[in-house]
N, C-alpha and C. Protein backbone atom coordinates (compact mmCIF):
# COMPACT_ATOMS: atom_id res chain seq x y z
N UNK A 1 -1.65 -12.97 -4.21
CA UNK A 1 -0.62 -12.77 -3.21
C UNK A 1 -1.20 -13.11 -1.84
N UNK A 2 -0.44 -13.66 -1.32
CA UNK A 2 -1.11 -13.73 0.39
C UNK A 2 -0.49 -13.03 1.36
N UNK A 3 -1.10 -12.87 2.62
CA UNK A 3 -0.29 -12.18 3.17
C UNK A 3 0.97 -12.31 3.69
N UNK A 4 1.30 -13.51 3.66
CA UNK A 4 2.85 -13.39 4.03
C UNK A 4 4.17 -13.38 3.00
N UNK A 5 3.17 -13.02 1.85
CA UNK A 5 3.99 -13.28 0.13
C UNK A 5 3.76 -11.39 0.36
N UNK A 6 2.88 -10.60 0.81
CA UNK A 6 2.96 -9.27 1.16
C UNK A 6 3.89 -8.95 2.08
N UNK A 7 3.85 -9.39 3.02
CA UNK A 7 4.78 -9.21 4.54
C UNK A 7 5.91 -9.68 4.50
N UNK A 8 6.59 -10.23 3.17
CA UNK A 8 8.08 -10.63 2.33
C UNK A 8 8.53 -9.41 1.98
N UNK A 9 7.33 -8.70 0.97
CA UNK A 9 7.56 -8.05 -0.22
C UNK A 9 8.09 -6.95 0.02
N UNK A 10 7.74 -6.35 1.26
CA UNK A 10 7.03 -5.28 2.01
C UNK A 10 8.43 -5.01 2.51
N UNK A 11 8.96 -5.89 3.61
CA UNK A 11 9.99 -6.48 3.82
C UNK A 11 11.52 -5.97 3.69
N UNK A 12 11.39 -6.80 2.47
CA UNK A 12 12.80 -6.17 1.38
C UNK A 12 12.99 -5.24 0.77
N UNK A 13 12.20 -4.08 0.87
CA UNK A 13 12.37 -2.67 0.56
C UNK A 13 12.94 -1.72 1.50
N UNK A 14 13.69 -1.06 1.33
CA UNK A 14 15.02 -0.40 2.19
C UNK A 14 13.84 0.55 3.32
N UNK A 15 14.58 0.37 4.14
CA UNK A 15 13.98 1.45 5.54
C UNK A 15 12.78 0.79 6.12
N UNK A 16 12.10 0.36 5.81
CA UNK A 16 10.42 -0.38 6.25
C UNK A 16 10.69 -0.50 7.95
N UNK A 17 9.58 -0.19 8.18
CA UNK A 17 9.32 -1.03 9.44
C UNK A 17 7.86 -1.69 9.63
N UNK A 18 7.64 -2.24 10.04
CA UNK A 18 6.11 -2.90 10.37
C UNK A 18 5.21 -2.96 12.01
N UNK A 19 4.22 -2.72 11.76
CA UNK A 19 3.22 -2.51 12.75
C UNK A 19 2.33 -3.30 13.03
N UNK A 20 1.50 -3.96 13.37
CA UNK A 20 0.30 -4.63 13.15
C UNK A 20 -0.50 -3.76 14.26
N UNK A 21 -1.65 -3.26 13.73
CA UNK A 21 -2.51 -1.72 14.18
C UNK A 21 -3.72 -2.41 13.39
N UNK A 22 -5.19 -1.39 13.73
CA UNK A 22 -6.15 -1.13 13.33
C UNK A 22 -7.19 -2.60 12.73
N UNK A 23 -7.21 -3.10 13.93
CA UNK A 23 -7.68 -4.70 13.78
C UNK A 23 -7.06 -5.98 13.16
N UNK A 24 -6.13 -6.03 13.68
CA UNK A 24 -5.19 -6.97 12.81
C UNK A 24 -4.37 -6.67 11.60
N UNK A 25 -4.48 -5.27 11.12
CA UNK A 25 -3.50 -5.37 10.10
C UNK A 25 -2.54 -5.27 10.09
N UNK A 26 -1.70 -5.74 9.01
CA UNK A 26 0.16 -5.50 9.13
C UNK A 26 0.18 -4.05 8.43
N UNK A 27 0.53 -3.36 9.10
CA UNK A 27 0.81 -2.12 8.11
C UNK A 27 2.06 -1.47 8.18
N UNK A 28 2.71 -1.45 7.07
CA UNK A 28 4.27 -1.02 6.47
C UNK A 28 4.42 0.66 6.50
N UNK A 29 5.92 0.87 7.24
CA UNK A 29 6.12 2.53 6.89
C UNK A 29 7.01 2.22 6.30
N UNK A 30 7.23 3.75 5.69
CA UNK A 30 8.76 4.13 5.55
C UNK A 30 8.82 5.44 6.00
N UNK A 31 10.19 5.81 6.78
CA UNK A 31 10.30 7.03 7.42
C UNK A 31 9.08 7.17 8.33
N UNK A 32 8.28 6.52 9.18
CA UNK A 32 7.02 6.65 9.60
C UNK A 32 6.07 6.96 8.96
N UNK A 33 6.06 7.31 7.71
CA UNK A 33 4.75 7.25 6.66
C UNK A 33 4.38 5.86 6.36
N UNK A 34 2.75 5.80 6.33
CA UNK A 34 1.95 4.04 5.50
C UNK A 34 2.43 4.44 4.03
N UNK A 35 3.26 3.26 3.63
CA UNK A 35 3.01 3.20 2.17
C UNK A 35 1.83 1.90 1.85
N UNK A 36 1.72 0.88 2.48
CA UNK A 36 0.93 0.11 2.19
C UNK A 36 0.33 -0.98 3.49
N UNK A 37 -0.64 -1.51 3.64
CA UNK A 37 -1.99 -1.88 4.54
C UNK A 37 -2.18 -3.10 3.79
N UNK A 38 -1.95 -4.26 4.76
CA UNK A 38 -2.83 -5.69 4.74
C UNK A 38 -4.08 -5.99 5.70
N UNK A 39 -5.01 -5.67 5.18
CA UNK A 39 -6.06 -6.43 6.28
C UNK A 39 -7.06 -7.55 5.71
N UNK A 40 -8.77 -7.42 6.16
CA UNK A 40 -9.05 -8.81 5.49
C UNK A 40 -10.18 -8.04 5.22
N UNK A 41 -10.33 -8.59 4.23
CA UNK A 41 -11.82 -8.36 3.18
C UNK A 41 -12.31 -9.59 3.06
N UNK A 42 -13.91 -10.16 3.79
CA UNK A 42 -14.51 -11.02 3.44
C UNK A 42 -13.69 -12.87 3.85
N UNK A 43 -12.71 -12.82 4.36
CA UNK A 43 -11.71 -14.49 4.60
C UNK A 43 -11.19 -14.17 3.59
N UNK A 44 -10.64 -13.25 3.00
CA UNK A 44 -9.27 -13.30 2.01
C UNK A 44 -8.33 -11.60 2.32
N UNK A 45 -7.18 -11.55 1.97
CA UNK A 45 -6.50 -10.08 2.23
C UNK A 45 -7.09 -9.33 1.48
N UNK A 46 -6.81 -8.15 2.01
CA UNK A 46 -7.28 -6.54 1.64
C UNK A 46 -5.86 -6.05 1.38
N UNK A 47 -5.61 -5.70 0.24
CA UNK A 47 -3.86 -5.07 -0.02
C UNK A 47 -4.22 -3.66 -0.10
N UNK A 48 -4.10 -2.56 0.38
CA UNK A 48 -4.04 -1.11 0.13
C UNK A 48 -3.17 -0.55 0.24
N UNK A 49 -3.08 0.57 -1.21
CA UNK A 49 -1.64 1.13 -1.56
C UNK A 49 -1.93 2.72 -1.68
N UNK A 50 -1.43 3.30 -2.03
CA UNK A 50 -1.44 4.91 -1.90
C UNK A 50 -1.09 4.91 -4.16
N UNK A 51 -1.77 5.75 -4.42
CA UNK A 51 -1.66 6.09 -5.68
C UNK A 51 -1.55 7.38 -6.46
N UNK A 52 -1.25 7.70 -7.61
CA UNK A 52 -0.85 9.16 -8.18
C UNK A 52 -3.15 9.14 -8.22
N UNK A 53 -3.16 10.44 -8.73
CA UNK A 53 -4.43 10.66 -8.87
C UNK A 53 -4.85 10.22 -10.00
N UNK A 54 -4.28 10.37 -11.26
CA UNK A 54 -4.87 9.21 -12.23
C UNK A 54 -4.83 7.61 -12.44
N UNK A 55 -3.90 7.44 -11.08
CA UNK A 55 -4.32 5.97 -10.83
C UNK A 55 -5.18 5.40 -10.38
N UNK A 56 -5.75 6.70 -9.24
CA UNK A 56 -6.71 6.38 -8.32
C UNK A 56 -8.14 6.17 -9.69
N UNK A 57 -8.25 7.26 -10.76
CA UNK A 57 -9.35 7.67 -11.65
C UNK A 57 -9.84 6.24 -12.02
N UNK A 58 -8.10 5.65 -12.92
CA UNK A 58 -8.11 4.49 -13.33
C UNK A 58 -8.46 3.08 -12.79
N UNK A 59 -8.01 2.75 -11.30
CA UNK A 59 -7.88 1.69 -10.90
C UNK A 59 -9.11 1.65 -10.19
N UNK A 60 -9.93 3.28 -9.67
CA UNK A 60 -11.71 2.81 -8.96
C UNK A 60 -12.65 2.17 -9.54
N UNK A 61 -12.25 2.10 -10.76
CA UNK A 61 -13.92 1.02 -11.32
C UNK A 61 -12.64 -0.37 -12.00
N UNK A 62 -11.99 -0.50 -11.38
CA UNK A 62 -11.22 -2.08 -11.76
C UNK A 62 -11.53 -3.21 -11.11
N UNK A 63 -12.11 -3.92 -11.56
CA UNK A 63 -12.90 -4.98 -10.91
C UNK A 63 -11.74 -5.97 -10.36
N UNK A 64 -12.84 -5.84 -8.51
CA UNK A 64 -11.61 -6.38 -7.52
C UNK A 64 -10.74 -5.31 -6.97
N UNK A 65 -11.20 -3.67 -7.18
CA UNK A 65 -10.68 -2.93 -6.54
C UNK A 65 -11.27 -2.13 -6.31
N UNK A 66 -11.37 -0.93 -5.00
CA UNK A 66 -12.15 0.19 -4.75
C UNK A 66 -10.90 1.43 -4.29
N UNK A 67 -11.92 2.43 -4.21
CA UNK A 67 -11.03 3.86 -3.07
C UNK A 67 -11.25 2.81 -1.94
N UNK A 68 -10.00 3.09 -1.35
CA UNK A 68 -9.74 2.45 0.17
C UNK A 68 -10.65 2.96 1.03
N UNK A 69 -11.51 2.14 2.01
CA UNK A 69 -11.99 2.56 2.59
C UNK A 69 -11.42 3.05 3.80
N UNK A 70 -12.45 4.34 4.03
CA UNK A 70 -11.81 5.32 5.55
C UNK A 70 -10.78 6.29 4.79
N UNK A 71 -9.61 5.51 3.66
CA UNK A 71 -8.67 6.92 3.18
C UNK A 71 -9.30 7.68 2.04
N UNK A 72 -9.71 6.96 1.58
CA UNK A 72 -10.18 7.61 0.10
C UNK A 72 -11.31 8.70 0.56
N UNK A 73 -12.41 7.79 1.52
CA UNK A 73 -13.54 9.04 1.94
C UNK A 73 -12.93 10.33 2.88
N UNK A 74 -11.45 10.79 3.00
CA UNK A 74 -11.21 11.64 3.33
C UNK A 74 -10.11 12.18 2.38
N UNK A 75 -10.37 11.91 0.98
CA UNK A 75 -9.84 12.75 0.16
C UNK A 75 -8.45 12.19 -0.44
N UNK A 76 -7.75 10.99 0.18
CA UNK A 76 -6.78 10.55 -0.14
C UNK A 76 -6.79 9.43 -1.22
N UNK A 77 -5.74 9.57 -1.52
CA UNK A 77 -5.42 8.62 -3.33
C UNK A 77 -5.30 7.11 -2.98
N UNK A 78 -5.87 6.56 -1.98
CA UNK A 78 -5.15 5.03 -1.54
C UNK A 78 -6.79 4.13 -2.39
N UNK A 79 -6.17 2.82 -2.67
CA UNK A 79 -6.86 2.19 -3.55
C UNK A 79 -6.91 0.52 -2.85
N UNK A 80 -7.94 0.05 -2.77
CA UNK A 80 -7.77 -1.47 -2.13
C UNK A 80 -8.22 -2.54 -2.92
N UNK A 81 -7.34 -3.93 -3.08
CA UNK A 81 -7.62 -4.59 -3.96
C UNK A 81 -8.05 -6.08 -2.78
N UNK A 82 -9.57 -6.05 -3.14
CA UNK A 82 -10.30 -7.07 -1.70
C UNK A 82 -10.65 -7.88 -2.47
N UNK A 83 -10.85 -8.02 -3.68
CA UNK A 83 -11.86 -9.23 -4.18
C UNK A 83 -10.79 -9.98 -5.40
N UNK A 84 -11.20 -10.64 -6.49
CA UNK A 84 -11.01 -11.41 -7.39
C UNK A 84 -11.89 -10.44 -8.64
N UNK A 85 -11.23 -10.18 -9.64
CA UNK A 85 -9.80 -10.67 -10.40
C UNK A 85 -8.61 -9.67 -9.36
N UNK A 86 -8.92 -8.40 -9.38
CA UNK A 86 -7.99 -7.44 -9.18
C UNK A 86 -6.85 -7.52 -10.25
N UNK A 87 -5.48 -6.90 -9.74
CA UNK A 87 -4.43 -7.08 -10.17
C UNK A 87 -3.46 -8.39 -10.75
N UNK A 88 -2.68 -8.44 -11.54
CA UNK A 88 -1.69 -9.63 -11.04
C UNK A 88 -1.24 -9.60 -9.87
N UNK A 89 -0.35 -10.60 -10.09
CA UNK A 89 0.75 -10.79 -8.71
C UNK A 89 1.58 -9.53 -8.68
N UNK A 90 2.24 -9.82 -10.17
CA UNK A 90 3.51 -8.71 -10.47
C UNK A 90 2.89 -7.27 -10.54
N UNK A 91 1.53 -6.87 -10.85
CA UNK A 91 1.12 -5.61 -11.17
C UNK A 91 0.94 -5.26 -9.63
N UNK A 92 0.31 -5.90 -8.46
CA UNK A 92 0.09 -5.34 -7.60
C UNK A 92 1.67 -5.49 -6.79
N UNK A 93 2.45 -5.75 -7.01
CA UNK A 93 3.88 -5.57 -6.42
C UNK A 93 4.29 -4.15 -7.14
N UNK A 94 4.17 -4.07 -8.06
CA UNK A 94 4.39 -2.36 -8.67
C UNK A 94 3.46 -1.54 -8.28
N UNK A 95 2.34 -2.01 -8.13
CA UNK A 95 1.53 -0.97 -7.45
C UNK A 95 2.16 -0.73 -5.73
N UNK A 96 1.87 -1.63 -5.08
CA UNK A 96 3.14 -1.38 -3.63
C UNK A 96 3.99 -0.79 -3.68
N UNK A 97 5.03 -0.80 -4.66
CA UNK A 97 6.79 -0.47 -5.12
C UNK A 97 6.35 0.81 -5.54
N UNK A 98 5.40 1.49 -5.57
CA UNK A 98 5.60 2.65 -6.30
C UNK A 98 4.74 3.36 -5.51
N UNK A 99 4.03 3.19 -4.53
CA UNK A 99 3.29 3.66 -3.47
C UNK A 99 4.30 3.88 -2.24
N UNK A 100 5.29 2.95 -1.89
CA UNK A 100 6.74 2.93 -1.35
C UNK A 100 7.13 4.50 -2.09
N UNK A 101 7.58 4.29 -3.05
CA UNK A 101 7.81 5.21 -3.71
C UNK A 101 7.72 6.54 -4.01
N UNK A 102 6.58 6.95 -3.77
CA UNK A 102 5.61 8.39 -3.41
C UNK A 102 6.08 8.80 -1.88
N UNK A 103 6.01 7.81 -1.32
CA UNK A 103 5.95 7.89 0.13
C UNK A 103 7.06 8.75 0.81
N UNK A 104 8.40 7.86 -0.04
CA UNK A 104 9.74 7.89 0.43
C UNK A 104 10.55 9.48 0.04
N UNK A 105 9.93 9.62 -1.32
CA UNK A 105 9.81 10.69 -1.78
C UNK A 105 9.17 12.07 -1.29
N UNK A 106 8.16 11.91 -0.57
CA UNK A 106 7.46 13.09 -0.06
C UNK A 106 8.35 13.01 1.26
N UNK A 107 9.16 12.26 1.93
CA UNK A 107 10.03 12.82 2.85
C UNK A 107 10.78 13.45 3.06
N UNK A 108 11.50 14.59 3.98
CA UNK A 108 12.08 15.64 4.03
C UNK A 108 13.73 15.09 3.27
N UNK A 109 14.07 15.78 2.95
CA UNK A 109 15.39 15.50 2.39
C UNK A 109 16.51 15.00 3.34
N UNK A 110 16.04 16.03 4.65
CA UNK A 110 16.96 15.52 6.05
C UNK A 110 16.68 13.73 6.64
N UNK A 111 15.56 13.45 6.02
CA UNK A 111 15.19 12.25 6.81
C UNK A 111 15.43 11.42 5.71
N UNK A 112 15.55 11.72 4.28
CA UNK A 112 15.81 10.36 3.25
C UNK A 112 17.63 10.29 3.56
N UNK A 113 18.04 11.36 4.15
CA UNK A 113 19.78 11.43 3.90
C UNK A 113 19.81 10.85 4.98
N UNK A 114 19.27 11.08 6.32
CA UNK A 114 19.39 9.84 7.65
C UNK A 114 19.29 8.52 7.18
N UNK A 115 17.96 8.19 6.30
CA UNK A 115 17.90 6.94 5.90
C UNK A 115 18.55 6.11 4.84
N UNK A 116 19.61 7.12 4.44
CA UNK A 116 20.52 6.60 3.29
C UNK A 116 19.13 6.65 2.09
N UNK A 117 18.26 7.25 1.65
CA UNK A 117 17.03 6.78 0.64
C UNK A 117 17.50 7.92 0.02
């Protein structure tokens, strides 16, 4: 995926807004929560997503992926896919879509009914 095949994806999911913060990255809310972080690992993107905790178990030793750095060393479930193989195309779009997902969900009920979510 590249980043502007991210900054599509990201995009077309209801409520989003976008930022570009913290050295160049594009980084996506919803309701003002990050569901997901583009930056650069090495001259290629850094995709980081937020995950359930046995995703995080699963996806830290997946080659081409780590605990996000900076979130993970403070205890949080976010996971970054910087290198080659990583994910598919389509797997790391469900991984996004469902990090969206968590996100939108942990919002107050008053603010998903503002946002029509």
């Amino acid at each position: 995926m590249t980043r502007d095949e991210f900054n599509t994806f990201c995009a077309a999911l209801p409520q989003t807004t976008h930022v570009v913060q913290w050295g160049n990255a594009d980084v996506w809310k919803v309701g003002g929560k990050v569901f997901a972080i583009c930056g650069w690992a090495e001259e290629a993107p850094a995709f980081t997503f937020k995950v359930t905790e046995l995703g995080f178990e699963v996806l830290s030793d997946s080659p081409g992926l780590r605990p996000a750095p900076y979130l993970a060393s403070r205890g949080l479930k976010w996971i970054q896919h910087y290198a080659e193989p990583g994910p598919s195309e389509d797997s790391l779009r469900d991984h996004i879509r469902a990090s969206y997902d968590m996100i939108a969900a942990a919002l107050t009920k008053k603010k998903r009914a503002e946002m029509g979510l």
